[in-house]
N, C-alpha and C. Protein backbone atom coordinates (compact mmCIF):
# COMPACT_ATOMS: atom_id res chain seq x y z
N UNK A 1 5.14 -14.09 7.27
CA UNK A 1 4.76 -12.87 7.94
C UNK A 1 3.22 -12.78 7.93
N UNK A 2 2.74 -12.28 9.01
CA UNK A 2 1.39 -12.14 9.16
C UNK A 2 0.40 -11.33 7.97
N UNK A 3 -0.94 -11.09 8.17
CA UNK A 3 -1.48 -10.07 7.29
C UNK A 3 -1.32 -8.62 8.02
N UNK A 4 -1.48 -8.49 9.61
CA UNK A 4 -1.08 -7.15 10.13
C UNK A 4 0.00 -6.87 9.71
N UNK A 5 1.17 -7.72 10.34
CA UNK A 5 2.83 -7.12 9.82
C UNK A 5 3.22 -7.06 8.35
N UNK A 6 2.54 -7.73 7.75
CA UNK A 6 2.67 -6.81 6.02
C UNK A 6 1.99 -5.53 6.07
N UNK A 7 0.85 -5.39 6.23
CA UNK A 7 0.08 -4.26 6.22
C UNK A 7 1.01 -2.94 7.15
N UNK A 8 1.17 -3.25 8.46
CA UNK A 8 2.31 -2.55 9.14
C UNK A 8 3.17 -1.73 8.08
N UNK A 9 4.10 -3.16 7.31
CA UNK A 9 5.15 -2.65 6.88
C UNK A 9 5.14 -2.19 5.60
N UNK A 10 3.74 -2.27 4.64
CA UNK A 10 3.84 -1.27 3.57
C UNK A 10 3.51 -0.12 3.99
N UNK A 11 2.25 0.22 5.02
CA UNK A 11 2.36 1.45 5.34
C UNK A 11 3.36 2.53 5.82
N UNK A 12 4.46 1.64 6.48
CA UNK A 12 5.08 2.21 7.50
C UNK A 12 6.18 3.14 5.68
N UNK A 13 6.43 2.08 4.48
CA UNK A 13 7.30 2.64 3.76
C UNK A 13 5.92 3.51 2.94
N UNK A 14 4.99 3.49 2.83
CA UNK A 14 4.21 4.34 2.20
C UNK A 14 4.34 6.14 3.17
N UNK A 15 4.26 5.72 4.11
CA UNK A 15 4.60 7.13 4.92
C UNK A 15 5.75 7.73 5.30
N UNK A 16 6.43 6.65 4.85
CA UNK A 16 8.60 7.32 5.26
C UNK A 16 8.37 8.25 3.68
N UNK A 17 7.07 8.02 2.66
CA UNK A 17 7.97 9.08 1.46
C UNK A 17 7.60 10.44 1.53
N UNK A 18 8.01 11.55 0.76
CA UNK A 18 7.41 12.71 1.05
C UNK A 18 6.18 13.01 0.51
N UNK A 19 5.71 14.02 0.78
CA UNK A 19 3.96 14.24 1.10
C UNK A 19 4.18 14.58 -0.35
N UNK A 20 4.48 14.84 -1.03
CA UNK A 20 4.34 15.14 -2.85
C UNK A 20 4.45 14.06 -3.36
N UNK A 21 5.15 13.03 -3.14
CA UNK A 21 4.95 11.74 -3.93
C UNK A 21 4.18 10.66 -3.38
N UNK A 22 3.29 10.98 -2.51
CA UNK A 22 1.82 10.24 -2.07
C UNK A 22 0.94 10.88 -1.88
N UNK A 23 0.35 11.94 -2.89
CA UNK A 23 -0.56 12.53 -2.95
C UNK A 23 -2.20 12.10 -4.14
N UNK A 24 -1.48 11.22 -4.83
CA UNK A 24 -2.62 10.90 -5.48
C UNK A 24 -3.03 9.12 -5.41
N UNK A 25 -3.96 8.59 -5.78
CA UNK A 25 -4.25 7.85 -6.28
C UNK A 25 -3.39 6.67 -6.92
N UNK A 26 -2.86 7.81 -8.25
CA UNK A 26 -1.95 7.08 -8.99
C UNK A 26 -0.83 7.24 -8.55
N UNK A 27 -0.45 7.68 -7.94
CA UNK A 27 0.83 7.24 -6.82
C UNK A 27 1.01 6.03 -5.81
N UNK A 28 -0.39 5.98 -5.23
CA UNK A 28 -0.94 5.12 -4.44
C UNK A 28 -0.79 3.68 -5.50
N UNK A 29 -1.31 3.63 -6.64
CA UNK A 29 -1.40 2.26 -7.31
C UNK A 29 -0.10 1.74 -8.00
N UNK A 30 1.05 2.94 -8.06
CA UNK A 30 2.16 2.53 -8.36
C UNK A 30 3.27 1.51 -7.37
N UNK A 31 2.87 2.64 -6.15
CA UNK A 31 3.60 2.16 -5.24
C UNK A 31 2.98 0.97 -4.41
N UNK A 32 1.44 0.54 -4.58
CA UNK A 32 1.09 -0.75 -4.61
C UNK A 32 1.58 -1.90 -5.12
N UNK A 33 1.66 -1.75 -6.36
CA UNK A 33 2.10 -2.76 -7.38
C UNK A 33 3.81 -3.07 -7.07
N UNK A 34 4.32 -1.99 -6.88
CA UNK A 34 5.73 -2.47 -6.07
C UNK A 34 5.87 -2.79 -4.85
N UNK A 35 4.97 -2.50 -4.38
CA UNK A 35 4.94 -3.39 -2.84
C UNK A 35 4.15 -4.92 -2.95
N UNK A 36 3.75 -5.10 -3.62
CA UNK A 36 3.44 -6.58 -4.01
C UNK A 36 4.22 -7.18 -4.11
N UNK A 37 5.28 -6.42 -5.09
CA UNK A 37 6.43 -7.71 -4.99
C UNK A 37 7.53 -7.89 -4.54
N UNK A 38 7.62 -6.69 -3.54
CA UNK A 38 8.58 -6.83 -2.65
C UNK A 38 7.78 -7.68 -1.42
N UNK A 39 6.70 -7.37 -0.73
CA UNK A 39 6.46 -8.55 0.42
C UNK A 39 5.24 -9.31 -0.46
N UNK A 40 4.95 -10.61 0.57
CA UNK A 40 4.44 -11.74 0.08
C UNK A 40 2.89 -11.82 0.90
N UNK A 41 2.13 -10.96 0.18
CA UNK A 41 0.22 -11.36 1.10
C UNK A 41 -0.26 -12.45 1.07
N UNK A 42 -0.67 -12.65 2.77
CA UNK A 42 -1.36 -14.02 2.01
C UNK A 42 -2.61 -14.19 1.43
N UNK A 43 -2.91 -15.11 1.27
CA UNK A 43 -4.59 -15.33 0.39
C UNK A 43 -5.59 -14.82 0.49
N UNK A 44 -6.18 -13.87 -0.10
CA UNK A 44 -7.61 -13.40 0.45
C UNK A 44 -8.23 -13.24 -1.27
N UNK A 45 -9.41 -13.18 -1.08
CA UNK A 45 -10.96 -12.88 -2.15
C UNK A 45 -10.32 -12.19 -2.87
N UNK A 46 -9.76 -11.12 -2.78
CA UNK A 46 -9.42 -9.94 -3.01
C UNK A 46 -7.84 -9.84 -4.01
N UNK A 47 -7.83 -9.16 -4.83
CA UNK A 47 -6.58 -9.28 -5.59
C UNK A 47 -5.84 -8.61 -4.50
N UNK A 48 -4.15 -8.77 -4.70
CA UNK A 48 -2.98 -8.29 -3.97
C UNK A 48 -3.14 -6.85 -4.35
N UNK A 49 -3.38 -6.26 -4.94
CA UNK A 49 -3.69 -4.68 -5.44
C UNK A 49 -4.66 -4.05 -4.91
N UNK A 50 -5.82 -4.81 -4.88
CA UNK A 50 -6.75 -4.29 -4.36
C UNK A 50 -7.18 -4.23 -2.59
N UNK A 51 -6.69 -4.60 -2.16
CA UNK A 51 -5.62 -5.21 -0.59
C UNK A 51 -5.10 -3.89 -0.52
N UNK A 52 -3.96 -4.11 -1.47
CA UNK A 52 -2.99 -2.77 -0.59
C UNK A 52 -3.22 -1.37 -0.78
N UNK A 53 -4.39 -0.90 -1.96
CA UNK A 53 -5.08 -0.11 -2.39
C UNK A 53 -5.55 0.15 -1.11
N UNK A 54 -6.77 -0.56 -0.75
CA UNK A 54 -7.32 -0.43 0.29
C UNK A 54 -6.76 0.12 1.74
N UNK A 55 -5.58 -0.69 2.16
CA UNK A 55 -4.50 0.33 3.02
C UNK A 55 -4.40 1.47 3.12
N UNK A 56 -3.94 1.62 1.39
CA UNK A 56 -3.30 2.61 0.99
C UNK A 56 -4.08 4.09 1.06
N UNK A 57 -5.62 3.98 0.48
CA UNK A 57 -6.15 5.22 -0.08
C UNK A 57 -6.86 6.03 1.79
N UNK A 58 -7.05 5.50 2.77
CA UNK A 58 -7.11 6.39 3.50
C UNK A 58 -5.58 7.48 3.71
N UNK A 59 -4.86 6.87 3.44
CA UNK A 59 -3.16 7.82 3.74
C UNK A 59 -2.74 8.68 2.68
N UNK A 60 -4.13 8.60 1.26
CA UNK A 60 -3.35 9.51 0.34
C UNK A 60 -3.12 11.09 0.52
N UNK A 61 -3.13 11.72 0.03
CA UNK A 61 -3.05 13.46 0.46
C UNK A 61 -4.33 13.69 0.09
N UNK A 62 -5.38 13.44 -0.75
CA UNK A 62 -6.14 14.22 -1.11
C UNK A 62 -7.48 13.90 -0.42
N UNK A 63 -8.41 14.53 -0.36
CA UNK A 63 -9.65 14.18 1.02
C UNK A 63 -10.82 14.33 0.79
């Protein structure tokens, strides 16, 4: 799978949850770390966490 269609598809399950359990940060790095190992990123500089972090923290609740 590509790097868009991973990215696609953690976001797409980061936003199916409700707005109270993606409101912080540490919500954000939990549900990172389990999306690591459910799909497979490919190679970059960058740790797999810090990747999907990155995704992740424009979509958190707080601003």
């Amino acid at each position: 799978m590509s790097k868009s269609n991973v990215r696609r598809a953690i976001i797409r399950e980061w936003m199916a949850l409700a707005p109270e359990q993606r409101r912080s940060g540490q919500q954000a790095l939990v549900f990172a770390r389990s999306a690591i190992e459910r799909h497979r990123l490919p190679p970059s500089r960058r740790t797999p966490c810090a990747v999907v972090m990155g995704w992740l923290k424009p979509r958190t609740g707080r601003r």
